[in-house]
Protein backbone atom coordinates (compact mmCIF):
# COMPACT_ATOMS: atom_id res chain seq x y z
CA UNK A 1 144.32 28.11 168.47
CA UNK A 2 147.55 28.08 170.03
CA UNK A 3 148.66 26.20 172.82
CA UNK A 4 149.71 29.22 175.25
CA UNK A 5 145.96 30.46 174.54
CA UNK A 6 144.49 26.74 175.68
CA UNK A 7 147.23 27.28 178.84
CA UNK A 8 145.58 30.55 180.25
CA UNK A 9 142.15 28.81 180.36
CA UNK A 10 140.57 27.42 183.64
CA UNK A 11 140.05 23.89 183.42
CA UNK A 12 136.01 24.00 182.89
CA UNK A 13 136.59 26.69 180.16
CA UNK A 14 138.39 23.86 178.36
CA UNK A 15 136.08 20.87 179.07
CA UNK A 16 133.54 23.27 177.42
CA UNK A 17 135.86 24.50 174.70
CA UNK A 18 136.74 20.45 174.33
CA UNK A 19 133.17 20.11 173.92
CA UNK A 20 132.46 22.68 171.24
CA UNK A 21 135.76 21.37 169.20
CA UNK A 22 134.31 17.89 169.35
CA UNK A 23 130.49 19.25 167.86
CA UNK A 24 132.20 21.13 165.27
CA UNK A 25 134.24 18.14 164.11
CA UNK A 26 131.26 16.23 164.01
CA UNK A 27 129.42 18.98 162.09
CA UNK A 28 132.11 18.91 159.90
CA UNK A 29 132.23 15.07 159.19
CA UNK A 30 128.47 15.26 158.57
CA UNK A 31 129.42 18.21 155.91
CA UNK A 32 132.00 15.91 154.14
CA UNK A 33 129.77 12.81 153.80
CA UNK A 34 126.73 14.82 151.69
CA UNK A 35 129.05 16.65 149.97
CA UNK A 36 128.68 20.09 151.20
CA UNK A 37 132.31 20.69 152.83
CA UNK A 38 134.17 23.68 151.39
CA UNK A 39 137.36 23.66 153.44
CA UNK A 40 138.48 20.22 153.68
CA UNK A 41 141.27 21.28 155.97
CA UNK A 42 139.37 22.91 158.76
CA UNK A 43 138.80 18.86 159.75
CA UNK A 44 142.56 18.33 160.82
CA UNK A 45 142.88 21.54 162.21
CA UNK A 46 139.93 21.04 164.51
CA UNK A 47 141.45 17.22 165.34
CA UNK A 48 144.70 19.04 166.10
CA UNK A 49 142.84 21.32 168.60
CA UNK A 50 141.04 18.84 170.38
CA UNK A 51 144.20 16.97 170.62
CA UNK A 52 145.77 20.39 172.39
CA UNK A 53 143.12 21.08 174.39
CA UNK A 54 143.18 17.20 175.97
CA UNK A 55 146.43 16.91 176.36
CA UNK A 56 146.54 20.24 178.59
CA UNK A 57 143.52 19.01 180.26
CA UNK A 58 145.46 15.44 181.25
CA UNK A 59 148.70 17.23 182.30
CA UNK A 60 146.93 19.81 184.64
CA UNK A 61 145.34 16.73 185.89
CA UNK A 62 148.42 14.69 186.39
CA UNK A 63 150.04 17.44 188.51
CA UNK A 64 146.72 18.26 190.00
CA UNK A 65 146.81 22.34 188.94
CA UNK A 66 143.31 23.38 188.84
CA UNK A 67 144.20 26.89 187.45
């Protein structure tokens, strides 16, 4: 996901996309620790989307943009 797609969303489209990111990484965790995880690297890019949608979400609420 890139970060001008995260940029067009309202901001309760990306609480609830924050929320889905944050299931599948957990989902994904609980994959790696029985041993049924088949692309390792799906975890980092999932932590790297979380990490772009919350840092979108803090600066629209720093300059108080609710778009």
């Amino acid at each position: 996901m890139k970060a001008s797609e995260i940029r067009e969303m309202s901001v309760e489209e990306l609480q609830t996309k924050l929320t889905e990111l944050k299931e599948e990484l957990f989902n994904l965790r609980f994959q790696l620790a029985v041993n049924q995880l088949e692309n390792s690297s799906r975890i980092g890019a999932v932590k790297k989307d979380i990490a772009r949608v919350s840092t979108i979400l803090r600066q629209r609420e720093l300059s108080g943009t609710e778009a």
